[in-house]
N, C-alpha and C. Protein backbone atom coordinates (compact mmCIF):
# COMPACT_ATOMS: atom_id res chain seq x y z
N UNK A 1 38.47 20.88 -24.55
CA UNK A 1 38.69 19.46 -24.74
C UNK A 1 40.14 19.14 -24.37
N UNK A 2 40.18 17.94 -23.80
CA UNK A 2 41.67 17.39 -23.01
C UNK A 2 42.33 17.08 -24.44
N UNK A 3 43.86 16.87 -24.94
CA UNK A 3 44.04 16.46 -25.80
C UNK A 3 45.12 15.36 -25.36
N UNK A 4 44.99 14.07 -25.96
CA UNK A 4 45.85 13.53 -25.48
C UNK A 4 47.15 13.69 -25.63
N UNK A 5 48.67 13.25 -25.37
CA UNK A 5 49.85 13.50 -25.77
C UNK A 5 50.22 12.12 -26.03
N UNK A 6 50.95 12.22 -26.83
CA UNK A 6 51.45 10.95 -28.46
C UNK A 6 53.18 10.92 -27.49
N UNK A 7 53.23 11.06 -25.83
CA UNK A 7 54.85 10.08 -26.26
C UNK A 7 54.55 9.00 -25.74
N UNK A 8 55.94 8.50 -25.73
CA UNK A 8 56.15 6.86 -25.72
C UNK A 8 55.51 6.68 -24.34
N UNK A 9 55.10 4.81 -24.81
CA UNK A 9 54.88 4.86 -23.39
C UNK A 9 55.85 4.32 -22.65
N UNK A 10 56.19 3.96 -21.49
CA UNK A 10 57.40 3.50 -20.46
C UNK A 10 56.87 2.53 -19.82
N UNK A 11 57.40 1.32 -19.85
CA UNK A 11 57.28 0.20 -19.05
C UNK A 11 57.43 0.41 -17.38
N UNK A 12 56.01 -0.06 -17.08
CA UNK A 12 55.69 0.11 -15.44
C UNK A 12 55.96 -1.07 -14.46
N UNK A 13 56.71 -1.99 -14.43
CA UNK A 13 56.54 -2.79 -14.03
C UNK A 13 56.20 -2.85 -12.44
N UNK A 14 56.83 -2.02 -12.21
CA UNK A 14 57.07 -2.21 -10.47
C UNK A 14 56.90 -0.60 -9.50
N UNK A 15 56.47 -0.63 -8.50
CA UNK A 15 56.78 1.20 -7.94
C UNK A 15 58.31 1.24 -8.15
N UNK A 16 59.33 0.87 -7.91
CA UNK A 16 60.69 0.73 -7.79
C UNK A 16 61.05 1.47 -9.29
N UNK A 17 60.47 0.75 -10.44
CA UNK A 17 60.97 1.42 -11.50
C UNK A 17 60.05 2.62 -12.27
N UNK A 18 58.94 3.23 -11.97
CA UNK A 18 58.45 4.17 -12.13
C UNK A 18 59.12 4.97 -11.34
N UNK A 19 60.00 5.08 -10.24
CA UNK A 19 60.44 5.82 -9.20
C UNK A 19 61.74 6.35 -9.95
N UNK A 20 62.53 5.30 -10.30
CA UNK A 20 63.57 5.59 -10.92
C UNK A 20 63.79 5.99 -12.49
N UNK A 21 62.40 5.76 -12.93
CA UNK A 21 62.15 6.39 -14.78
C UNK A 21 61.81 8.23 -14.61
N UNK A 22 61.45 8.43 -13.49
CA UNK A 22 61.19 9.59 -13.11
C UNK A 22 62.37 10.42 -12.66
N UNK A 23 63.03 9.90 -12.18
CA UNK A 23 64.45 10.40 -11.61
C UNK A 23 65.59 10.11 -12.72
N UNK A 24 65.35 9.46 -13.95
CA UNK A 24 66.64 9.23 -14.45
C UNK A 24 65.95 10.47 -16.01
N UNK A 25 64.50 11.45 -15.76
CA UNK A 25 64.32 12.01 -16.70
C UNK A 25 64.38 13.74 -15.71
N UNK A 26 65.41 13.46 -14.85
CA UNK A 26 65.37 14.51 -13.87
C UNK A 26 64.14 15.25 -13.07
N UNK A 27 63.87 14.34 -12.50
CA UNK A 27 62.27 15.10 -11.71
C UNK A 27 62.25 14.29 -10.09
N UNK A 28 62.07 14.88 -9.59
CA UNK A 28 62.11 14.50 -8.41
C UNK A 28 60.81 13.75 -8.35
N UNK A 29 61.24 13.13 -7.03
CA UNK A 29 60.14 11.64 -6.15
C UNK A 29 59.81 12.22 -4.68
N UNK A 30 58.66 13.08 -4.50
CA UNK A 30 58.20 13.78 -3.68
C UNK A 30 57.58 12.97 -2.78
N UNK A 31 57.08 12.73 -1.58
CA UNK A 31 56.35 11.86 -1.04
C UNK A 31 55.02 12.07 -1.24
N UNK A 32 54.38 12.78 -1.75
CA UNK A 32 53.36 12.89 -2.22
C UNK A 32 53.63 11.97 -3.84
N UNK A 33 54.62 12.30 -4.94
CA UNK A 33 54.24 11.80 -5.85
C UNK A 33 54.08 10.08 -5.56
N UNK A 34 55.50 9.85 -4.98
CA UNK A 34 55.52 8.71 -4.17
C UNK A 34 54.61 7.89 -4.44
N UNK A 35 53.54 8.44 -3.20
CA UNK A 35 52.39 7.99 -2.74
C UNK A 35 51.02 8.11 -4.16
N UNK A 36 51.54 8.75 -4.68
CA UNK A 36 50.43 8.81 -5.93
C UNK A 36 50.77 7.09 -7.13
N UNK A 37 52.02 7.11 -7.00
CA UNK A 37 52.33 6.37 -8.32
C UNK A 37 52.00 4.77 -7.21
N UNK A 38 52.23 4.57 -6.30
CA UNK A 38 51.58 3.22 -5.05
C UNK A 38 50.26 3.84 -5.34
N UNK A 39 48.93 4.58 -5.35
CA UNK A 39 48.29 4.52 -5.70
C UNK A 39 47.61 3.83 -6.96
N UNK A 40 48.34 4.59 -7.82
CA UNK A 40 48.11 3.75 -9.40
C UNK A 40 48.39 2.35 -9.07
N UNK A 41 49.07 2.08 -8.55
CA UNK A 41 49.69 0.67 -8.57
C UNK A 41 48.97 -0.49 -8.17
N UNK A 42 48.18 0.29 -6.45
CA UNK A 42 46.90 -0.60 -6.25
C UNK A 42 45.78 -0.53 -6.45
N UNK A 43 45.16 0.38 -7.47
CA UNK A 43 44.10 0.73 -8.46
C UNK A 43 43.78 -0.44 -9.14
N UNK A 44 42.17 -1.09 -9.19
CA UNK A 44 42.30 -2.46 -9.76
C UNK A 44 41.76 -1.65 -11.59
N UNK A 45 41.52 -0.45 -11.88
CA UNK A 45 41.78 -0.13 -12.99
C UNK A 45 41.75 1.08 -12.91
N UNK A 46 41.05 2.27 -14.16
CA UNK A 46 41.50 3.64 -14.20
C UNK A 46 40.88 4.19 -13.18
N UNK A 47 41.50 5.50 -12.60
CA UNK A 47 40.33 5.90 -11.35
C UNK A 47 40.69 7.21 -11.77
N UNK A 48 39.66 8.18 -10.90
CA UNK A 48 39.65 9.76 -10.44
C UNK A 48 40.97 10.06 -9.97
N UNK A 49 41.19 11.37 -10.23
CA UNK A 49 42.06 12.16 -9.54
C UNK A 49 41.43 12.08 -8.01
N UNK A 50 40.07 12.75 -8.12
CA UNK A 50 39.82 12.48 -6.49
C UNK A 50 39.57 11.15 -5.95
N UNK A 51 39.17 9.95 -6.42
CA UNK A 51 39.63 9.00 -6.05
C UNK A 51 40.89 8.41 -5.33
N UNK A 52 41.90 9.13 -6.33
CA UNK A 52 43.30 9.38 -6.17
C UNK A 52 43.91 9.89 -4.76
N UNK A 53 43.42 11.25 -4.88
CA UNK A 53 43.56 12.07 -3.86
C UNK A 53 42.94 11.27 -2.00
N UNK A 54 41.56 10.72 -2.08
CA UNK A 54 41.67 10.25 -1.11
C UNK A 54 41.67 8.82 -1.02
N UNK A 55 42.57 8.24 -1.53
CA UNK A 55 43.75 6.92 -1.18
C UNK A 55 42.41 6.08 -1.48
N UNK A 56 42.29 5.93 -2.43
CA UNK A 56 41.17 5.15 -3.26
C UNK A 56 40.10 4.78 -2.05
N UNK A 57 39.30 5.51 -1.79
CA UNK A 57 38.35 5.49 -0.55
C UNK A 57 38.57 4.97 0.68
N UNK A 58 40.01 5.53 0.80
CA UNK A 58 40.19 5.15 2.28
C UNK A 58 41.47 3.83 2.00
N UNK A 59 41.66 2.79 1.17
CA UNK A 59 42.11 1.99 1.10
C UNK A 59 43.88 2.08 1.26
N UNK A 60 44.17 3.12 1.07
CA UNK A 60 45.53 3.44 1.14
C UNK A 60 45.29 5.04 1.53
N UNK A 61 46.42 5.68 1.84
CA UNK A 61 46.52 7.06 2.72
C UNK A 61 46.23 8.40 1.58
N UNK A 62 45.80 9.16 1.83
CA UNK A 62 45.21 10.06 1.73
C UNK A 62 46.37 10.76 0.59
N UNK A 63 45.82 11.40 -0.64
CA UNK A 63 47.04 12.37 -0.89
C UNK A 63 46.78 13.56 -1.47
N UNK A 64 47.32 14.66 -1.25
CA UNK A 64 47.60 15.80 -1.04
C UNK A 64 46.66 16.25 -2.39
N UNK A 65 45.06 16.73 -1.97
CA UNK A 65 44.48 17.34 -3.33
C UNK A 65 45.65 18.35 -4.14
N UNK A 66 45.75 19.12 -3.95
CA UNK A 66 47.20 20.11 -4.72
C UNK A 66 47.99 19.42 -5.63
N UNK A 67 48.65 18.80 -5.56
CA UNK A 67 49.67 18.12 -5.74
C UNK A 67 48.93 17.10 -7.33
N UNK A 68 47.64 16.70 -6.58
CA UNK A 68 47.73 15.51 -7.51
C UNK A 68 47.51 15.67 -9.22
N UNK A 69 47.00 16.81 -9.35
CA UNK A 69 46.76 16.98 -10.81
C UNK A 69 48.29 17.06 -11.73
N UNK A 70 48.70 17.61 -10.55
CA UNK A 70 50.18 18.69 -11.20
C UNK A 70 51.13 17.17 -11.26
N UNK A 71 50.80 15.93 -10.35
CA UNK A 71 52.09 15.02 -10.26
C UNK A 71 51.53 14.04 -11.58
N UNK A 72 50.45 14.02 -11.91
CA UNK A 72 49.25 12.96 -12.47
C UNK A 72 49.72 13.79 -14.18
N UNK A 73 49.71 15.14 -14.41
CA UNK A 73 50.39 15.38 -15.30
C UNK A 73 51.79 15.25 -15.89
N UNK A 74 52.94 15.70 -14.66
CA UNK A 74 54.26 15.14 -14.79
C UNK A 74 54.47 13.36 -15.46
N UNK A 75 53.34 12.73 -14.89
CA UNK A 75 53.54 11.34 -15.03
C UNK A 75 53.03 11.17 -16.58
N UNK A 76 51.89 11.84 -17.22
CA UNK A 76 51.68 11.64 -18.13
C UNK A 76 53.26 12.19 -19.33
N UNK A 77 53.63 13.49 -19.21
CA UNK A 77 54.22 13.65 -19.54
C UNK A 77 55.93 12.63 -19.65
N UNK A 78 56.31 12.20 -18.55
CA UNK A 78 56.96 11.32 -18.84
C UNK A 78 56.24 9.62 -19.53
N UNK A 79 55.61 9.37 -20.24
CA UNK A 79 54.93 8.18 -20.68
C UNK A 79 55.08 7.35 -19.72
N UNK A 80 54.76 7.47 -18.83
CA UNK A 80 54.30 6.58 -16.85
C UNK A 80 52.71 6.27 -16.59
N UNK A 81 52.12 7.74 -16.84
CA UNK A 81 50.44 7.00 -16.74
C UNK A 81 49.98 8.09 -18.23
N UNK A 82 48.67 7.69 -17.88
CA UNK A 82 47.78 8.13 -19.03
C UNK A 82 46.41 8.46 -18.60
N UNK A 83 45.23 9.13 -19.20
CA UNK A 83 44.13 9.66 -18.92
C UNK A 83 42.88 8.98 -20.06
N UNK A 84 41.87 8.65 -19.68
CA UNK A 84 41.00 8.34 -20.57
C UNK A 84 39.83 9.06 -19.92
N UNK A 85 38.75 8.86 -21.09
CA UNK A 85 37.75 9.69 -20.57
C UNK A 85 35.92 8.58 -21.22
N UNK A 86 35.54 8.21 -19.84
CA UNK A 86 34.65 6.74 -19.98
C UNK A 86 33.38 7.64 -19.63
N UNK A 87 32.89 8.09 -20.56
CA UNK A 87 31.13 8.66 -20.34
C UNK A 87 31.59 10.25 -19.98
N UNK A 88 30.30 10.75 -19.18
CA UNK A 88 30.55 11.95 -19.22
C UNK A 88 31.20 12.54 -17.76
N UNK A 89 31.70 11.26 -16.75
CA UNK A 89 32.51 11.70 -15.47
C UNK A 89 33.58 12.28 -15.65
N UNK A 90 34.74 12.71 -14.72
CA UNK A 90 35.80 13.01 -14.97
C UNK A 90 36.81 11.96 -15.41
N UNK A 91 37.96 12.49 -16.28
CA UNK A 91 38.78 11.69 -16.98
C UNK A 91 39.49 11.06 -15.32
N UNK A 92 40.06 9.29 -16.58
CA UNK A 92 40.24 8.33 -15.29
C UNK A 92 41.91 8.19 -15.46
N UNK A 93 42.73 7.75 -14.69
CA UNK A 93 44.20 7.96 -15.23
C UNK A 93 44.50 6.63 -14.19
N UNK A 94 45.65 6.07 -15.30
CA UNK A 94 46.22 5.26 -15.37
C UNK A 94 47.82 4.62 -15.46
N UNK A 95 48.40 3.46 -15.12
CA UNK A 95 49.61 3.57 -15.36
C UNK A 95 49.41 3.25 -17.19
N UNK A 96 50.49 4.22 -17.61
CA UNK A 96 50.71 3.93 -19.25
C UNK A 96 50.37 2.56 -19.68
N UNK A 97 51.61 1.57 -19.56
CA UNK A 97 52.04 0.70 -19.90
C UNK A 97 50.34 -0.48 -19.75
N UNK A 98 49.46 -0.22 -18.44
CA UNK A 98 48.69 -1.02 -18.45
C UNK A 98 47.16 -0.66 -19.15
N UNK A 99 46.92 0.70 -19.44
CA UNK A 99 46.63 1.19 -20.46
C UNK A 99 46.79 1.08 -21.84
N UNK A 100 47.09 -0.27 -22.49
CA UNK A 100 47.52 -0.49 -23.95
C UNK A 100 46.04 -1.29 -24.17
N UNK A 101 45.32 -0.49 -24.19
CA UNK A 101 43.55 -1.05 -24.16
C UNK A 101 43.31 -0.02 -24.94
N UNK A 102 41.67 -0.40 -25.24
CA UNK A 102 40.60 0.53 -26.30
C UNK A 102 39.61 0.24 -24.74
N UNK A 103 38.58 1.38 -25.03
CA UNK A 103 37.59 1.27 -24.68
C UNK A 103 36.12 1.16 -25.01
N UNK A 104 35.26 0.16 -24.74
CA UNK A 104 33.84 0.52 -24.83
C UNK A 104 32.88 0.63 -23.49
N UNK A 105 31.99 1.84 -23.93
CA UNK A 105 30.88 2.49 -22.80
C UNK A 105 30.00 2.70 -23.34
N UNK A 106 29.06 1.71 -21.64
CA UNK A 106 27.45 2.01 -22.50
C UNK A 106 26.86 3.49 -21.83
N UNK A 107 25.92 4.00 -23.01
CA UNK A 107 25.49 5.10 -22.58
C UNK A 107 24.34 4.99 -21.58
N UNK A 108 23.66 3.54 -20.97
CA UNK A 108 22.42 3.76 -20.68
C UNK A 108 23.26 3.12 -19.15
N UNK A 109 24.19 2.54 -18.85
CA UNK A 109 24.01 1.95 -17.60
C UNK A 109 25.57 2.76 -16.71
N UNK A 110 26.43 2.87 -17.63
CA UNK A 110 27.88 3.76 -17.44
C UNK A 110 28.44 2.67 -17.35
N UNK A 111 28.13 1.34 -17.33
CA UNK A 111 29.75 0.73 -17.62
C UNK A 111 30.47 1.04 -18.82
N UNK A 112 31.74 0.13 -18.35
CA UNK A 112 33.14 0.32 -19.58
C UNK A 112 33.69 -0.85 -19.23
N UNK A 113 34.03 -1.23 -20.50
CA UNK A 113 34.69 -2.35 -20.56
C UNK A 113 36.36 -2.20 -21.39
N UNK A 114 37.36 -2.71 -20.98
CA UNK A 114 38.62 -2.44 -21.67
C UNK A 114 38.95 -3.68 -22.71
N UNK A 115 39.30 -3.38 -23.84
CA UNK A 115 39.79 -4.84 -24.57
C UNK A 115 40.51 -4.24 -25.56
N UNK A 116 41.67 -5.25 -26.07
CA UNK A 116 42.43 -5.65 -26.72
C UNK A 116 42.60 -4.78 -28.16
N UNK A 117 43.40 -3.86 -27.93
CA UNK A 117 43.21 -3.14 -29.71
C UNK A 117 42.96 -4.10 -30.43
N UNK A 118 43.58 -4.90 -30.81
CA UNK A 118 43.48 -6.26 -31.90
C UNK A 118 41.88 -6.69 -31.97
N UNK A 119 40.88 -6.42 -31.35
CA UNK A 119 39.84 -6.32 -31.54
C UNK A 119 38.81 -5.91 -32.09
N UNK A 120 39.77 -4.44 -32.29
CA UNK A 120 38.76 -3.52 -33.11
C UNK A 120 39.51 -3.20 -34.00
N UNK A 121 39.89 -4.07 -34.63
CA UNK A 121 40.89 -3.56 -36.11
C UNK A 121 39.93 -3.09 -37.27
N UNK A 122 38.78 -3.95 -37.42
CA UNK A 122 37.87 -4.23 -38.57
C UNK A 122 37.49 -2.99 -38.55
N UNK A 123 37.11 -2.53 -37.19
CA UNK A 123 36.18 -1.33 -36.60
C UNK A 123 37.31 0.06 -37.29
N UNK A 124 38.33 0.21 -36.89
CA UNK A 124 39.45 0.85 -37.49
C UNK A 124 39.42 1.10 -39.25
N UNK A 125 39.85 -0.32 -39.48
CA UNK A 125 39.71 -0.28 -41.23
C UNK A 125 38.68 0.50 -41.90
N UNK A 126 37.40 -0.08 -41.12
CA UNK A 126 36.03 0.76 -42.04
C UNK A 126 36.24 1.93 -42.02
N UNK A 127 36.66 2.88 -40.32
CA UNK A 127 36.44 3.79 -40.08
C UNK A 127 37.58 4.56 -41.65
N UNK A 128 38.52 3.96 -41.34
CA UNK A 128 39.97 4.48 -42.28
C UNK A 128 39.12 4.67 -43.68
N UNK A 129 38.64 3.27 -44.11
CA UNK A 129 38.16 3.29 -45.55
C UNK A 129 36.79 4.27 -46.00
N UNK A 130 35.87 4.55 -44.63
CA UNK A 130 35.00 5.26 -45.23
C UNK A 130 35.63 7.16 -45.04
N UNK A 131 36.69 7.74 -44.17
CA UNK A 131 37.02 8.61 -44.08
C UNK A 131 38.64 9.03 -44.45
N UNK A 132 39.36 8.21 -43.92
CA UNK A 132 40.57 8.70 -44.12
C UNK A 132 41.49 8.66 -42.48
N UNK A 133 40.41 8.77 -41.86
CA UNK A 133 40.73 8.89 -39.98
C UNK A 133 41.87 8.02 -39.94
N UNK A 134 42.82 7.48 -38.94
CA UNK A 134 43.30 6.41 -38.42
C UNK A 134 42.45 6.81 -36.66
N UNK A 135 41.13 6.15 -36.86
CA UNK A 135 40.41 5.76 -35.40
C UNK A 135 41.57 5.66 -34.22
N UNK A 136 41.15 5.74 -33.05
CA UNK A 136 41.99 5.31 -31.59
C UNK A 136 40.93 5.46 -30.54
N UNK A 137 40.75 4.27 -29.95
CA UNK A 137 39.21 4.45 -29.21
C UNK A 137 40.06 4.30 -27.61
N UNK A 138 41.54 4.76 -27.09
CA UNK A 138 42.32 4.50 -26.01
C UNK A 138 42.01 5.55 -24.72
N UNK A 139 41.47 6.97 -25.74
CA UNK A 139 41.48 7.92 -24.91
C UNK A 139 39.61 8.28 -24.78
N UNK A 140 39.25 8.22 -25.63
CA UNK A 140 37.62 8.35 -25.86
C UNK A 140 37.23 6.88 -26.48
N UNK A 141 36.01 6.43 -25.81
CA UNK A 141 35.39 5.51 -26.15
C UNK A 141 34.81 5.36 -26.96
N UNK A 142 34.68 3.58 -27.51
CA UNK A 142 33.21 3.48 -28.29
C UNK A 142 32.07 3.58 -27.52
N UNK A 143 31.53 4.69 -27.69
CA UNK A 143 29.74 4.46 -26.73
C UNK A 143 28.69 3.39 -27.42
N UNK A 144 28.40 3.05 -26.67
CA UNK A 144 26.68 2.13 -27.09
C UNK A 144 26.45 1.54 -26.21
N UNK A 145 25.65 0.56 -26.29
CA UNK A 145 24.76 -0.44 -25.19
C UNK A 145 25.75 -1.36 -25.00
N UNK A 146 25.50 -1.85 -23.79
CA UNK A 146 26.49 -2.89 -23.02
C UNK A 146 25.44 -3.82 -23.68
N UNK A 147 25.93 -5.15 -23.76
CA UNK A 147 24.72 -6.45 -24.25
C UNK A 147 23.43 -6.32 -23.29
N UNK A 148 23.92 -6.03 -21.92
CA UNK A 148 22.58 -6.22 -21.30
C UNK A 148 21.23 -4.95 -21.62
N UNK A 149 21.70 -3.53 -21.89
CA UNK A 149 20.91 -2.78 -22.12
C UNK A 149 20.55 -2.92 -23.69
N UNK A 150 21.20 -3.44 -24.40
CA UNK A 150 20.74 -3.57 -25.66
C UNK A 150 19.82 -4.26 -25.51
N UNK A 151 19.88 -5.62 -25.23
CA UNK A 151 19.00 -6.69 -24.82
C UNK A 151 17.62 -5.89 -24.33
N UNK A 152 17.68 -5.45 -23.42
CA UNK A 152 16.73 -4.47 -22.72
C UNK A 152 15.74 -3.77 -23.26
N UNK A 153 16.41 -3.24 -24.22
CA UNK A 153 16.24 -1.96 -25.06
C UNK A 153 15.07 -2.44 -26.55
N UNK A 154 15.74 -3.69 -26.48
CA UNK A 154 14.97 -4.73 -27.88
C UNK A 154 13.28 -4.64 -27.23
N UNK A 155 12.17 -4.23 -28.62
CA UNK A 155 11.01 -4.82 -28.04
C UNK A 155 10.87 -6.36 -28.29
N UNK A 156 9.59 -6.78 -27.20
CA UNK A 156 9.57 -8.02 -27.06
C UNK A 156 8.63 -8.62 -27.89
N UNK A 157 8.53 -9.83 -28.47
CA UNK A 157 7.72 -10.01 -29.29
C UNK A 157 6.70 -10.30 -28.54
N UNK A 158 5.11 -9.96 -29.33
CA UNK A 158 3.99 -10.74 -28.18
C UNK A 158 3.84 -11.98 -28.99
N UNK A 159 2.99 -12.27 -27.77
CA UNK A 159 2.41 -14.07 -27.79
C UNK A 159 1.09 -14.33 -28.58
């Protein structure tokens, strides 16, 4: 099991300053990582490493399978991106900062939807009050039915 890591996260605003949060925690800006963190950047949300690797299907340039796990970790490690894990595909990685989401996934269709911690507070409390947990649904999801497969899933009344 992946475990997540608890540091801070780092404000992403721009490639310019992920470039330089990386370099001012002494680590070099490889043209491969480069090209990984402009990846994240034009990612319209979490994606594959191999996604990653080939320039989000073609949409941007190709990058270096090798490289990308090992730069995709460095980044986690500096609080730059982050990893979640939506059903049973491979974990999806992200810039940190735009990652301040929970997740829910349905088990019957594979979507995921991202929303607002402040959402699932209630969901939190119970969990706290019936166990003791402090819940975090950021890295592993809530699974269940999306509305439409629930819907689906309901029998129908007859006529």
């Amino acid at each position: 099991m992946t475990a997540t890591r608890a540091n801070p996260t780092l404000a992403s605003p721009d490639v310019e300053t992920v470039v330089r949060a990386v370099r001012a925690r002494g680590r070099r800006v490889t043209a491969a990582r480069r090209d990984l963190i402009e990846i994240l950047f034009a990612a319209s949300g979490p994606v594959s490493a191999e996604e990653i690797a080939s320039g989000l299907g073609g949409a941007r340039a190709p990058v270096d399978d090798a490289s990308v796990y090992a730069n995709l970790e460095t980044l986690e490690e500096l609080g730059l991106a982050r990893h979640v894990h939506l059903g049973h595909g491979p974990g999806l990685w992200t810039l940190a900062d735009r990652a301040r989401r929970e997740f829910l996934h349905c088990e019957r269709c594979g979507t995921w939807r991202a929303v607002e911690p402040s959402l699932l507070v209630e969901a939190r409390a119970a969990i706290r009050r019936a166990t003791g947990y402090e819940a975090r649904f950021s890295h592993f999801p809530i699974a269940g039915l999306c509305p439409g497969c629930a819907r689906a899933a309901r029998p129908t009344p007859r006529a």
